[in-house]
Protein backbone atom coordinates (compact mmCIF):
# COMPACT_ATOMS: atom_id res chain seq x y z
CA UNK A 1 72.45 -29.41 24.13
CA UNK A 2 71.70 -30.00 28.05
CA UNK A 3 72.60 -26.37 28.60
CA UNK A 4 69.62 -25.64 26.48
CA UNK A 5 67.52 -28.03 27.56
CA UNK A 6 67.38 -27.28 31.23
CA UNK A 7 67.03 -24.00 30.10
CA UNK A 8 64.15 -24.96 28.74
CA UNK A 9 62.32 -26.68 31.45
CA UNK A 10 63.14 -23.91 33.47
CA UNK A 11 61.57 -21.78 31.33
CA UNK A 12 58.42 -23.83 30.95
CA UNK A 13 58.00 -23.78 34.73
CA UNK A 14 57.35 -20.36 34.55
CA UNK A 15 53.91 -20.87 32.75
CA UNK A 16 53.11 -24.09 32.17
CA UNK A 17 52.25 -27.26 35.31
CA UNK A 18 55.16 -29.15 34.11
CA UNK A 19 56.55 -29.36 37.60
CA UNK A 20 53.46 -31.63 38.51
CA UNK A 21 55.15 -34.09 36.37
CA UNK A 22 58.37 -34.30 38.83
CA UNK A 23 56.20 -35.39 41.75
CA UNK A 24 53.71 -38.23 42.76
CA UNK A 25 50.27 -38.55 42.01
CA UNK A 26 49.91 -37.32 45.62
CA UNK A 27 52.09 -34.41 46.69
CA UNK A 28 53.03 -31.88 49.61
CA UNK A 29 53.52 -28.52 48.68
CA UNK A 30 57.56 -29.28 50.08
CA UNK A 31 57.49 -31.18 47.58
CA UNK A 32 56.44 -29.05 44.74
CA UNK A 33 58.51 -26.19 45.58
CA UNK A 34 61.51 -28.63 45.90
CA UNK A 35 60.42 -29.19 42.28
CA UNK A 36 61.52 -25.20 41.45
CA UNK A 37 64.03 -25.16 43.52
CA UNK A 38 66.54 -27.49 42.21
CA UNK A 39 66.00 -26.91 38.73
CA UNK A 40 65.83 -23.11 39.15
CA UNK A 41 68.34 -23.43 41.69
CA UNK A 42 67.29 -20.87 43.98
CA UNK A 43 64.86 -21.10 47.07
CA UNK A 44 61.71 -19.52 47.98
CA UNK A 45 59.66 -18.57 51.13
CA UNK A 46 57.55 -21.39 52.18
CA UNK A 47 54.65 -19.47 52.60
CA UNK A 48 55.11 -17.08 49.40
CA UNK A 49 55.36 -20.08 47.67
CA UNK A 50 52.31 -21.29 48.55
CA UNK A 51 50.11 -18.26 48.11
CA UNK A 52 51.68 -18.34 44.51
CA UNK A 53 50.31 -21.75 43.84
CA UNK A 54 46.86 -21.94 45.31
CA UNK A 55 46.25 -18.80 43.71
CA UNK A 56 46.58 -20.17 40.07
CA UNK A 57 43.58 -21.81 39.42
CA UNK A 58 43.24 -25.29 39.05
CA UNK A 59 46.86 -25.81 39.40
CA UNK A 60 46.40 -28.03 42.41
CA UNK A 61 43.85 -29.51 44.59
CA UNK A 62 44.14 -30.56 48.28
CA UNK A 63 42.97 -33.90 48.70
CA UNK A 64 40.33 -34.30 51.34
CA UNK A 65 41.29 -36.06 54.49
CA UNK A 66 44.71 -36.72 53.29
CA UNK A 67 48.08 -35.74 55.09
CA UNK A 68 51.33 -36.94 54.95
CA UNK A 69 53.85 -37.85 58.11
CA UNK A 70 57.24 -35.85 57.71
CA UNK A 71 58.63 -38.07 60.19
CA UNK A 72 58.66 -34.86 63.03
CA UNK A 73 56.10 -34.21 65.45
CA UNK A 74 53.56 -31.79 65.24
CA UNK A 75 51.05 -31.44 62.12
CA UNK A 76 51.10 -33.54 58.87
CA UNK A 77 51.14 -32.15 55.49
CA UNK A 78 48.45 -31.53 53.80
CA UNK A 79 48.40 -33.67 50.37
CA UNK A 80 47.84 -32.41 47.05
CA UNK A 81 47.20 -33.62 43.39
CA UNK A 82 47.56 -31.81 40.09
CA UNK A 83 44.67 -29.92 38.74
CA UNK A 84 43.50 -30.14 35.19
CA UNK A 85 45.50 -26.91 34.04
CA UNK A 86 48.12 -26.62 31.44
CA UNK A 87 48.98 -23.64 31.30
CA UNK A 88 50.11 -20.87 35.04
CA UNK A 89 47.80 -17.60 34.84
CA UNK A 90 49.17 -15.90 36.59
CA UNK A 91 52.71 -17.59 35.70
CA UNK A 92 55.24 -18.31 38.49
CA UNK A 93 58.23 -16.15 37.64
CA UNK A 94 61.64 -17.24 38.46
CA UNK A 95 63.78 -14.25 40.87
């Protein structure tokens, strides 16, 4: 029964914005792609990754003004929150 579940979810993160449900209200894109990474157990290219979200329309939006500190120098992460879609067009496939 868990085999099928995560199967599941894994499958739904292909086309739906369920992975906005595994992170804050506020969010780094590290964040979100940690999201598809453990359950799909793979990893991805940081900046493929992002191309692939902020190209799906109203998947995410950056919030103004907003960073986060990842405790290194250099710049701070820009902070995101989950758009109003339900549904990935185009999806994110899995490799």
């Amino acid at each position: 029964m868990i085999v099928d579940a995560l199967e599941r979810v894994r499958a739904k993160l292909e086309y739906s914005t369920l992975a906005t449900q595994f992170v804050g209200q506020r969010f780094t894109m590290r964040d979100l792609q940690t999201v598809y990474e453990t359950v799909w157990g793979t990893t991805w290219d940081r900046a493929n990754f992002r191309r692939k979200v902020l190209a799906t329309p109203d998947f995410v939006h950056p919030i103004e003004g907003k960073t986060a500190s990842n405790g290194s120098r250099g710049r701070h992460a820009q902070l995101y929150r989950a758009g109003s879609a339900t549904t990935l067009h185009p999806p994110i496939l899995r490799s």
